[in-house]
PDB file of N, CA and C in Angstrom:
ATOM      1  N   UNK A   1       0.854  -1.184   0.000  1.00  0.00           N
ATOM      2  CA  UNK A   1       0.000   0.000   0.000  1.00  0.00           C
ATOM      3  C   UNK A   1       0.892   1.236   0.000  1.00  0.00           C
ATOM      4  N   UNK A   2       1.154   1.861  -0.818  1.00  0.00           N
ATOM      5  CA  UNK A   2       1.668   3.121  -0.793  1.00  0.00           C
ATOM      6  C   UNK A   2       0.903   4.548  -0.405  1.00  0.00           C
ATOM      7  N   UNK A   3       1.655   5.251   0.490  1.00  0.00           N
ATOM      8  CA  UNK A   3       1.694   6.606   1.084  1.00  0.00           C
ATOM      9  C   UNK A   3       1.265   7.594   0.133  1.00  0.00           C
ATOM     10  N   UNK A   4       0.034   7.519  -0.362  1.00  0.00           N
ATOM     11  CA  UNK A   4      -0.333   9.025  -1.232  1.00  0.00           C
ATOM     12  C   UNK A   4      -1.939   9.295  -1.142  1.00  0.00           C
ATOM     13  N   UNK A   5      -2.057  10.649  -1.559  1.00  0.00           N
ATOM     14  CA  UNK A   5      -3.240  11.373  -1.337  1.00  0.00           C
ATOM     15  C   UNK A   5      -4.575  10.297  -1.920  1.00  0.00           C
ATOM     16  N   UNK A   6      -4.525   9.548  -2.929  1.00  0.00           N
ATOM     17  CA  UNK A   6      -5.462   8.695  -3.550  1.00  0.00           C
ATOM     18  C   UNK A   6      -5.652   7.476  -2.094  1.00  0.00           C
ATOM     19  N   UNK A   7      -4.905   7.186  -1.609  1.00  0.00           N
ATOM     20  CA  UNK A   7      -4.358   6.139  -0.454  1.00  0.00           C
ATOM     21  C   UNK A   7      -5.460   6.478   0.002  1.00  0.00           C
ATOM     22  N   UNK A   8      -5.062   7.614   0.438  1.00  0.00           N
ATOM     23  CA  UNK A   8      -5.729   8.387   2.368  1.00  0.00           C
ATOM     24  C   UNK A   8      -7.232   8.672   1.973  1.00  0.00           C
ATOM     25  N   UNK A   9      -7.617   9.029   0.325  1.00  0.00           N
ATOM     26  CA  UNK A   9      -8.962   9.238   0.082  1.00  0.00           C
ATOM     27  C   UNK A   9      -9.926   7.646  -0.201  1.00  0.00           C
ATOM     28  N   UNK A  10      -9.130   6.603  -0.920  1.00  0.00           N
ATOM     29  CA  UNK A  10      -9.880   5.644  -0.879  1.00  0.00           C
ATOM     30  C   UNK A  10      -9.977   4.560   1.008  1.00  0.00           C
ATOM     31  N   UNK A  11      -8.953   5.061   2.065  1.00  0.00           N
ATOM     32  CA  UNK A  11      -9.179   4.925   2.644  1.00  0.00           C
ATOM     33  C   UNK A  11     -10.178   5.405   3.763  1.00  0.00           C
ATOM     34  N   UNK A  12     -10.212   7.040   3.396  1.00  0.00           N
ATOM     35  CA  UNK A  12     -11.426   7.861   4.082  1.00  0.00           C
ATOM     36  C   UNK A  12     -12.639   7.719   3.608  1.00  0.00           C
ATOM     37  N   UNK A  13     -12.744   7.136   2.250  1.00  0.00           N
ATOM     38  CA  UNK A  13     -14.007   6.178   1.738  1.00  0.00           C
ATOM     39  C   UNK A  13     -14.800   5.207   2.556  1.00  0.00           C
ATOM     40  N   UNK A  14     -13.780   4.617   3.231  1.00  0.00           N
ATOM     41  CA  UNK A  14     -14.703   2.858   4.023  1.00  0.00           C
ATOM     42  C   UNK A  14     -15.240   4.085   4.902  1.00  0.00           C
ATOM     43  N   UNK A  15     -14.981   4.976   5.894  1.00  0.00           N
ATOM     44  CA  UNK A  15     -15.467   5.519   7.155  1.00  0.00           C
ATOM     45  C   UNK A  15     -16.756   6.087   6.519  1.00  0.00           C
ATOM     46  N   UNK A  16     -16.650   6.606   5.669  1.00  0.00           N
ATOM     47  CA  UNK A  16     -17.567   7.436   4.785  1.00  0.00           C
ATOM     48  C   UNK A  16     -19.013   6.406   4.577  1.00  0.00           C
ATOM     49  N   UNK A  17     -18.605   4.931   3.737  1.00  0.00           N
ATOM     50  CA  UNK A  17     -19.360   4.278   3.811  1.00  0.00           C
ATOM     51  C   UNK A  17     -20.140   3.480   4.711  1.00  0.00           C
ATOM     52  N   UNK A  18     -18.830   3.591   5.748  1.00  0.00           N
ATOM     53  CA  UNK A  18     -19.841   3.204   6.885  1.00  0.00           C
ATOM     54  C   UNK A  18     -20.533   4.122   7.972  1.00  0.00           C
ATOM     55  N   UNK A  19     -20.248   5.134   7.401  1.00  0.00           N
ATOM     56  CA  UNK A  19     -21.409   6.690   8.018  1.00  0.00           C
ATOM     57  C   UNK A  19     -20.615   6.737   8.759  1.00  0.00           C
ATOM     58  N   UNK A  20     -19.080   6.816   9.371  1.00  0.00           N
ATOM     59  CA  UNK A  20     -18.567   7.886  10.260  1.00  0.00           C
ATOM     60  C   UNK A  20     -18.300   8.992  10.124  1.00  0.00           C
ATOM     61  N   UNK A  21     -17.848   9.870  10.816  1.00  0.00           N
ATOM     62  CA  UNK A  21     -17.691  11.152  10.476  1.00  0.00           C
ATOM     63  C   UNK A  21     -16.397  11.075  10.918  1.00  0.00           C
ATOM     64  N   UNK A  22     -15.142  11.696   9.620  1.00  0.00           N
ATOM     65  CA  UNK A  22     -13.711  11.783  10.401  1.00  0.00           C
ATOM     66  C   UNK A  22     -13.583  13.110  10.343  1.00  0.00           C
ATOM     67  N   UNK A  23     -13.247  13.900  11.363  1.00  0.00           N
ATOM     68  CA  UNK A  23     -12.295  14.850  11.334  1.00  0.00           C
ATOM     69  C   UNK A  23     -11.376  15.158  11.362  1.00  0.00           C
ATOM     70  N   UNK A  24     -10.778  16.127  11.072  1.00  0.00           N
ATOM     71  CA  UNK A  24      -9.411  16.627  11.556  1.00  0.00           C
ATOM     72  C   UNK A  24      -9.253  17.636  12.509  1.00  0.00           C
ATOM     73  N   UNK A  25      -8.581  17.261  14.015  1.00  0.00           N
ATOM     74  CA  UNK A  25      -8.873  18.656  14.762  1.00  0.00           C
ATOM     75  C   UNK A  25      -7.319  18.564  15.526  1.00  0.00           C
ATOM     76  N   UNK A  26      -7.100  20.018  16.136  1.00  0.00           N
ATOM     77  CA  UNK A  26      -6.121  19.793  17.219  1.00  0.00           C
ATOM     78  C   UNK A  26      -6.942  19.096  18.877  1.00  0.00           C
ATOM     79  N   UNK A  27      -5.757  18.686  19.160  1.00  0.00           N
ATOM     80  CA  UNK A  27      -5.753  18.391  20.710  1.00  0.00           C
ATOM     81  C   UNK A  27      -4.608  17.294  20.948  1.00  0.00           C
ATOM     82  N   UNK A  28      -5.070  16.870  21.770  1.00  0.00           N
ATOM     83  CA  UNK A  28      -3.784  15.870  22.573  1.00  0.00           C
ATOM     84  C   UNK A  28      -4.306  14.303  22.638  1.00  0.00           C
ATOM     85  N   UNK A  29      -3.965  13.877  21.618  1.00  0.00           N
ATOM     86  CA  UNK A  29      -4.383  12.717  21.567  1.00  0.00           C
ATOM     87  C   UNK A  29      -3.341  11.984  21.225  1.00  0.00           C
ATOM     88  N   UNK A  30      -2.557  11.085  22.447  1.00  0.00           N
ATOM     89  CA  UNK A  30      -1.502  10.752  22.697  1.00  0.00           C
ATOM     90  C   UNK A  30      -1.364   9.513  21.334  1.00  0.00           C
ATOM     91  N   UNK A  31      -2.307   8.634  20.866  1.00  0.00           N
ATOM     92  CA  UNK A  31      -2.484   7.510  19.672  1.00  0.00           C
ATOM     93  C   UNK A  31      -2.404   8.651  18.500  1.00  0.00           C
ATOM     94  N   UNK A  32      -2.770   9.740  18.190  1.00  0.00           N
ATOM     95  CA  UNK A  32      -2.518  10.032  17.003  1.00  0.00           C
ATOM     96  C   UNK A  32      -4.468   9.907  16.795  1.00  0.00           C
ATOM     97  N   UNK A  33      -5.444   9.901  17.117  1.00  0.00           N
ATOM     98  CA  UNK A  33      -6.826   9.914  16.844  1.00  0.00           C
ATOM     99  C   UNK A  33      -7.826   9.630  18.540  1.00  0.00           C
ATOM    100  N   UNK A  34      -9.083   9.545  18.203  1.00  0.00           N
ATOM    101  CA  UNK A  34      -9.887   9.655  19.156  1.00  0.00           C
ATOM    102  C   UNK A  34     -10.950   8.744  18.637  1.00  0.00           C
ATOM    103  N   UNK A  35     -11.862   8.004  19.112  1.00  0.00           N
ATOM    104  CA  UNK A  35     -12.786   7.522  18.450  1.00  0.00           C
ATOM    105  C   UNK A  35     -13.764   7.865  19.172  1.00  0.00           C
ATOM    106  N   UNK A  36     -15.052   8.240  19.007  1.00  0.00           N
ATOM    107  CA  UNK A  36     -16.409   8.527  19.139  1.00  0.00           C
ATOM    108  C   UNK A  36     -17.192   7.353  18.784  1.00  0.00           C
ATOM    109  N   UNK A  37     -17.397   6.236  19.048  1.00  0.00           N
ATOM    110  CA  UNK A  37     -18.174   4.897  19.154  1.00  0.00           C
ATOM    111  C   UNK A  37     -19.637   5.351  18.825  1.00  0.00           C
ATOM    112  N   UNK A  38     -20.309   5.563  20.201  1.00  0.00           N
ATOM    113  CA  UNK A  38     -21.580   6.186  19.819  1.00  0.00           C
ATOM    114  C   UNK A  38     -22.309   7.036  18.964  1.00  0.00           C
ATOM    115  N   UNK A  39     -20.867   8.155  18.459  1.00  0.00           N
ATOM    116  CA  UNK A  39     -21.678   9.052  17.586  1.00  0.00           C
ATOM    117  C   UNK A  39     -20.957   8.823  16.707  1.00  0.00           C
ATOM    118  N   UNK A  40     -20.016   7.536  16.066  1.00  0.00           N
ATOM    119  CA  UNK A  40     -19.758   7.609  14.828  1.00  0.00           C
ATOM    120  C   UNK A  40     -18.809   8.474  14.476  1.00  0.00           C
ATOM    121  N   UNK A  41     -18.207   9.456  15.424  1.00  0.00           N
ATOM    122  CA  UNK A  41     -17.124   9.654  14.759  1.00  0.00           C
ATOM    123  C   UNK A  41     -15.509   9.403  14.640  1.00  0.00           C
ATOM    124  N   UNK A  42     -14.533   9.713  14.429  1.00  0.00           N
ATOM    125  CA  UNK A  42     -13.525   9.648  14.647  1.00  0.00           C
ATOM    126  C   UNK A  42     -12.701  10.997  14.263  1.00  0.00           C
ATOM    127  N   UNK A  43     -11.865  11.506  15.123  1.00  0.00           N
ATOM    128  CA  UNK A  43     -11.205  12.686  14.853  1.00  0.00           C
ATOM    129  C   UNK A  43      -9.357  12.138  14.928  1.00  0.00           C
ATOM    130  N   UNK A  44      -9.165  12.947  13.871  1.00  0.00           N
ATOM    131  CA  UNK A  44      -7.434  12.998  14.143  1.00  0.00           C
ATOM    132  C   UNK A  44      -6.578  13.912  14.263  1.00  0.00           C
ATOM    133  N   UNK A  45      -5.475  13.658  14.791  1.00  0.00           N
ATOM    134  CA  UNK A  45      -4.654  14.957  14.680  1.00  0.00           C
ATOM    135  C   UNK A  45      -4.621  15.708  13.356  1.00  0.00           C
ATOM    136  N   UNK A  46      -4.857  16.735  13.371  1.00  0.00           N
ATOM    137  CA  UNK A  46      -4.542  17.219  11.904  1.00  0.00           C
ATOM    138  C   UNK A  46      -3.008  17.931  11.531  1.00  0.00           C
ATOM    139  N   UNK A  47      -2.340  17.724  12.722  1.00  0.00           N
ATOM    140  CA  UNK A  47      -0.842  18.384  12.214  1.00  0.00           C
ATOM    141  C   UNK A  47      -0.063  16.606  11.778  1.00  0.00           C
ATOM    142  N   UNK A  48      -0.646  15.729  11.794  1.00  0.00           N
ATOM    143  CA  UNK A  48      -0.594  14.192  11.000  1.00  0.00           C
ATOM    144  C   UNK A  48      -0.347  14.299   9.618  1.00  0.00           C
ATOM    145  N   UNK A  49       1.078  14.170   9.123  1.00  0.00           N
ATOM    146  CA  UNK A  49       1.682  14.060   8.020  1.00  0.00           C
ATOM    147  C   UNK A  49       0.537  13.001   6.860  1.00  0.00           C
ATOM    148  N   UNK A  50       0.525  13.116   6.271  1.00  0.00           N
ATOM    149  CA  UNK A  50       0.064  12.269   5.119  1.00  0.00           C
ATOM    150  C   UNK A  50       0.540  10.534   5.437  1.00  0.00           C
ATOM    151  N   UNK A  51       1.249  10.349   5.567  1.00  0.00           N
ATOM    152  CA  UNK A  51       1.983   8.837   6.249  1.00  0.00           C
ATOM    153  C   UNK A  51       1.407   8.817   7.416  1.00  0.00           C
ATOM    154  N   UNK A  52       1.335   9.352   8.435  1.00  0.00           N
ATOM    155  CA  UNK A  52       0.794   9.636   9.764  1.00  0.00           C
ATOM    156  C   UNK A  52      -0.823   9.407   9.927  1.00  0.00           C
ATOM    157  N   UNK A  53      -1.450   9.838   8.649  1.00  0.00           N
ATOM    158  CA  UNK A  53      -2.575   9.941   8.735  1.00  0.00           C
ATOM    159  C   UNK A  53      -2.799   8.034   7.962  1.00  0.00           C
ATOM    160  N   UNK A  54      -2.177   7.754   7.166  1.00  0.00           N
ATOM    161  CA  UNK A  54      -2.769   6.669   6.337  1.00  0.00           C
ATOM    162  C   UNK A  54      -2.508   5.681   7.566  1.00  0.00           C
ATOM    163  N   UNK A  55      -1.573   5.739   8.069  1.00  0.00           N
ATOM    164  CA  UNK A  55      -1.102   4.392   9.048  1.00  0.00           C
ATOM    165  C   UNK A  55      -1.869   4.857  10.273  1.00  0.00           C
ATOM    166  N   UNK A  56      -2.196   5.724  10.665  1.00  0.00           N
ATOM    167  CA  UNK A  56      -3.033   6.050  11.756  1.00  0.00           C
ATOM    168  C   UNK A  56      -4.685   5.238  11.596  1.00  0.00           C
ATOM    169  N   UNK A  57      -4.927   5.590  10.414  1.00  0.00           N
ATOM    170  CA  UNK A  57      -6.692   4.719  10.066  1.00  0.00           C
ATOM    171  C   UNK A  57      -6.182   3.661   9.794  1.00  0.00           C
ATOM    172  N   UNK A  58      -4.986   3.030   9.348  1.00  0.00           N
ATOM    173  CA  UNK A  58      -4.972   1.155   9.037  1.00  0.00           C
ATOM    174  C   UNK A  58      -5.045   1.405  10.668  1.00  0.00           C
ATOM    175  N   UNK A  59      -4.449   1.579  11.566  1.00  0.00           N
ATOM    176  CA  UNK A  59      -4.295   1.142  12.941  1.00  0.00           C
ATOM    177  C   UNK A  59      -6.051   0.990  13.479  1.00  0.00           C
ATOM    178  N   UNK A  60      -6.980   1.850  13.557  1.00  0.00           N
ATOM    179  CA  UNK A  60      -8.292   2.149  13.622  1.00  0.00           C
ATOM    180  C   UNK A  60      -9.117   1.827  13.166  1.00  0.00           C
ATOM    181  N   UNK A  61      -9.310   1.433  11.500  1.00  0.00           N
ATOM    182  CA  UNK A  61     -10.058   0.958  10.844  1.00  0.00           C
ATOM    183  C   UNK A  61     -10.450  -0.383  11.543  1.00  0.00           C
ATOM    184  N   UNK A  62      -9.743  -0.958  11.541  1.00  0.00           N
ATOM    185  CA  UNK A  62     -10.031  -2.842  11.712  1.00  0.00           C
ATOM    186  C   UNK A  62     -10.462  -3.156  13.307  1.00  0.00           C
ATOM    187  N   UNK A  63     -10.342  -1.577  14.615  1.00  0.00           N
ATOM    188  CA  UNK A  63     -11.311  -1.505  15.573  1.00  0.00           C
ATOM    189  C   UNK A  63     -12.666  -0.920  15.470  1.00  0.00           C
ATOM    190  N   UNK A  64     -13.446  -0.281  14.414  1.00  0.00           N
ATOM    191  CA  UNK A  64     -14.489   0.037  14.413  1.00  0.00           C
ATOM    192  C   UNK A  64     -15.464  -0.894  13.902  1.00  0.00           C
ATOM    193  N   UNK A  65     -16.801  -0.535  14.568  1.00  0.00           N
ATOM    194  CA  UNK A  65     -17.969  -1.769  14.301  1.00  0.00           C
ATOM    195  C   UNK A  65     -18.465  -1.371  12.961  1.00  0.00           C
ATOM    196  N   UNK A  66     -18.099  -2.032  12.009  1.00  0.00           N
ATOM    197  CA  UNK A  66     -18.454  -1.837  10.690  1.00  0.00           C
ATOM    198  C   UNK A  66     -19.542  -3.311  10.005  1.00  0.00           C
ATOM    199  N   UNK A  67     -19.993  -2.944   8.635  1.00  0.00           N
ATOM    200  CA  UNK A  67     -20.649  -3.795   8.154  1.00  0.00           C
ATOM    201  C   UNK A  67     -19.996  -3.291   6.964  1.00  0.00           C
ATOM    202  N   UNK A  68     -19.225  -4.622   6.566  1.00  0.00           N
ATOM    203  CA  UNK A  68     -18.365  -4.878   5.451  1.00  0.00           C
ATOM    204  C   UNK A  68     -19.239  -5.202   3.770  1.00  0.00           C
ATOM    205  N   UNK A  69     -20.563  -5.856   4.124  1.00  0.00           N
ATOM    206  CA  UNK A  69     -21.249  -6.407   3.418  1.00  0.00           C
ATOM    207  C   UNK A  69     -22.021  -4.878   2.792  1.00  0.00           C
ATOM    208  N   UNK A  70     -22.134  -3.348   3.722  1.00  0.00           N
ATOM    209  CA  UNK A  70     -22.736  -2.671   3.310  1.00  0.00           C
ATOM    210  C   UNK A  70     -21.828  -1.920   1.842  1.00  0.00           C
ATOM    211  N   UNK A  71     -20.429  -2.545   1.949  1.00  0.00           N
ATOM    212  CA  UNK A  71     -20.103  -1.338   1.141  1.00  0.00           C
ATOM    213  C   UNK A  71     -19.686  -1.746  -0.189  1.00  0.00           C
ATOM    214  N   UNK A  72     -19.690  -0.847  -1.181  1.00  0.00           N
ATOM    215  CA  UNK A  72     -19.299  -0.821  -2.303  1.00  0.00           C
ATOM    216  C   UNK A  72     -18.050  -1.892  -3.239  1.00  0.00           C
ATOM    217  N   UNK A  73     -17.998  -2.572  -4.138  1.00  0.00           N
ATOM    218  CA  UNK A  73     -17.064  -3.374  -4.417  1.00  0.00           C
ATOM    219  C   UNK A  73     -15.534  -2.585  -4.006  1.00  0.00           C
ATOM    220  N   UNK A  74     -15.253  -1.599  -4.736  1.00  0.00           N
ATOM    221  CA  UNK A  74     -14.350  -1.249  -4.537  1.00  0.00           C
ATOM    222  C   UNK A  74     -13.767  -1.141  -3.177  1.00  0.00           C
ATOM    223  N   UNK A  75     -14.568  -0.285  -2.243  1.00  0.00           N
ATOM    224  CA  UNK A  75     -14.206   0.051  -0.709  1.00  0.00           C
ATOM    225  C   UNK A  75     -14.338  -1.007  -0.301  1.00  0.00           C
ATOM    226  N   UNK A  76     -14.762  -1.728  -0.540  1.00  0.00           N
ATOM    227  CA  UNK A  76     -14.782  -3.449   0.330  1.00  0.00           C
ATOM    228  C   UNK A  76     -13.388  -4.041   0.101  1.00  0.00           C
ATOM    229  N   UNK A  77     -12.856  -3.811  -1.113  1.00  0.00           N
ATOM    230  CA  UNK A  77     -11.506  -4.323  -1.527  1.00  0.00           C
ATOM    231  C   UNK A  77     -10.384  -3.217  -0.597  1.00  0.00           C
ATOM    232  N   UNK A  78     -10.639  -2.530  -0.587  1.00  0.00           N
ATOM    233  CA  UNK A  78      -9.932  -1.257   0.011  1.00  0.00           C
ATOM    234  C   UNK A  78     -10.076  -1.422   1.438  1.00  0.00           C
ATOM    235  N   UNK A  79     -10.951  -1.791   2.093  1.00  0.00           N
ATOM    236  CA  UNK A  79     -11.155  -2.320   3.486  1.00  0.00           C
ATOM    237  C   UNK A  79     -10.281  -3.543   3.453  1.00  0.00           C
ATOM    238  N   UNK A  80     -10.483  -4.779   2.776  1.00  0.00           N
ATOM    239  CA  UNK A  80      -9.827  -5.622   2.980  1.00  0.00           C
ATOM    240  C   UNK A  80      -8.110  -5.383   2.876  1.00  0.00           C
ATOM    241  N   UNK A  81      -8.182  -4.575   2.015  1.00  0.00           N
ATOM    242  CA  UNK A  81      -6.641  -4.732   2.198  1.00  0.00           C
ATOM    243  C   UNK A  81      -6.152  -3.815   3.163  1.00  0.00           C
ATOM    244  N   UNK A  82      -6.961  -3.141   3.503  1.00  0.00           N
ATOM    245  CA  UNK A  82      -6.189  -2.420   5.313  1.00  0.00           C
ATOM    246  C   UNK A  82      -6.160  -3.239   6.281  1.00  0.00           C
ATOM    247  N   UNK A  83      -7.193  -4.301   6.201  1.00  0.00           N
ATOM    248  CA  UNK A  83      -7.357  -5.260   7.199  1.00  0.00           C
ATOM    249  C   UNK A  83      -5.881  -6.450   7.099  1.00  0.00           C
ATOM    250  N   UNK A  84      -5.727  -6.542   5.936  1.00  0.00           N
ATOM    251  CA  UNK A  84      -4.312  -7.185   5.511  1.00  0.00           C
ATOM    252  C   UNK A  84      -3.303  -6.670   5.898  1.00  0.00           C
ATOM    253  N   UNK A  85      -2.946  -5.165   6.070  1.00  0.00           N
ATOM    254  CA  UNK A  85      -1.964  -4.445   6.276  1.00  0.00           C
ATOM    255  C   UNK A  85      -1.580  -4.267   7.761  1.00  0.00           C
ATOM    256  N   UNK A  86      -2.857  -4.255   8.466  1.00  0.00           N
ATOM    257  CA  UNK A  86      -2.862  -4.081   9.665  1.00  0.00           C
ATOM    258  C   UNK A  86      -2.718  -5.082  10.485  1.00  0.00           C
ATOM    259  N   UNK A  87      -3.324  -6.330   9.697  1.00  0.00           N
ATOM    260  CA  UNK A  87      -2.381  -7.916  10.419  1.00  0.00           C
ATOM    261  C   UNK A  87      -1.102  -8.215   9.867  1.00  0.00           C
ATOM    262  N   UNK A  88      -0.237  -7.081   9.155  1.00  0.00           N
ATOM    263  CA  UNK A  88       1.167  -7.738   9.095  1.00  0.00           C
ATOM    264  C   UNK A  88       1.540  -6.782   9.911  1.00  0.00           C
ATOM    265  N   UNK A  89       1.269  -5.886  10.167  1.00  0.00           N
ATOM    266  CA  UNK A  89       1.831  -4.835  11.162  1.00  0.00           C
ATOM    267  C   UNK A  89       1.820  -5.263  12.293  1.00  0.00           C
ATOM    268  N   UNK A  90       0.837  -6.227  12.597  1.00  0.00           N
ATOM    269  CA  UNK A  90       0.769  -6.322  14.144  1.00  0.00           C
ATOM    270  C   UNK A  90       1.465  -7.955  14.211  1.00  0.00           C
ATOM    271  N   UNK A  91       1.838  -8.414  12.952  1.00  0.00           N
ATOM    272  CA  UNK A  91       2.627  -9.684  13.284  1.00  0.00           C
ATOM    273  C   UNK A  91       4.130  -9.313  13.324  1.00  0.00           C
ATOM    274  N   UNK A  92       4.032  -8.340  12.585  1.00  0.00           N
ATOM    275  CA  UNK A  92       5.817  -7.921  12.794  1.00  0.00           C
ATOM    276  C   UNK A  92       6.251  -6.942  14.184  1.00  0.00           C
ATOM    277  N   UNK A  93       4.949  -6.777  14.730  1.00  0.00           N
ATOM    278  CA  UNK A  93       5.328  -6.079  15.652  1.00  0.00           C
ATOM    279  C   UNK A  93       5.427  -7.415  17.076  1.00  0.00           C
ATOM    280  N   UNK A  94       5.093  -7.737  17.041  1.00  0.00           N
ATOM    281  CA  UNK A  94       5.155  -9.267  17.908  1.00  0.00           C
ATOM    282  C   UNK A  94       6.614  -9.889  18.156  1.00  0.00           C
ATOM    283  N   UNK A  95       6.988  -9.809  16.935  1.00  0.00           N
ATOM    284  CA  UNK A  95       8.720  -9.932  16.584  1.00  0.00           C
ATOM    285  C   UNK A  95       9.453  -9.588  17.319  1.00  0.00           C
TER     286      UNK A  95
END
C-alpha cells in the first residue's frame, strides 16, 4: 500500500461508507486519533503528516464496528486490504 493522497482518500471512503464522520482537529491525543463509538465519529490529529494519517486509520479501521457487506465493491476491496496491512503490522510487531 503506498503513502499518497489517492491512499488516504480511498481509505477515508470505508469511514464514509460506513457513516462515520472523520475529522481533523487539534488536541492531545496521545495515539494520534480519538474515536467517538456512539456518535460515529472519529477525529485525528490534523498536524498528522500524510503517512501519519494513512497508518493512523490502518491502525483504527479494523477496531471500528463496521458492516463490510454494506459497502461498495471497490471500498470493500480497500477495506480488505487495510485489514491485511494491519495484520502484518501487528505480526511484525510481535517480533
Amino acid at each position: 500500500m503506498k503513502f499518497t493522497q489517492s491512499t488516504l482518500d480511498k481509505i477515508e471512503a470505508i469511514l464514509d461508507e460506513a457513516e462515520y464522520v472523520l475529522r481533523y482537529e487539534r488536541g492531545n491525543f496521545q495515539s494520534g486519533y480519538c474515536i467517538l463509538e456512539q456518535k460515529k465519529v472519529v477525529v485525528l490529529n490534523k498536524f498528522l503528516q500524510l503517512e501519519g494519517r494513512i497508518s493512523t486509520l490502518i491502525d483504527l479501521i479494523p477496531q471500528l464496528n463496521v458492516n463490510a457487506d454494506q459497502f461498495s465493491p471497490e471500498v470493500r476491496k480497500t477495506y480488505e486490504e487495510v485489514l491485511e496491512r494491519h495484520a502484518l503490522v501487528q505480526a511484525e510487531n510481535k517480533k
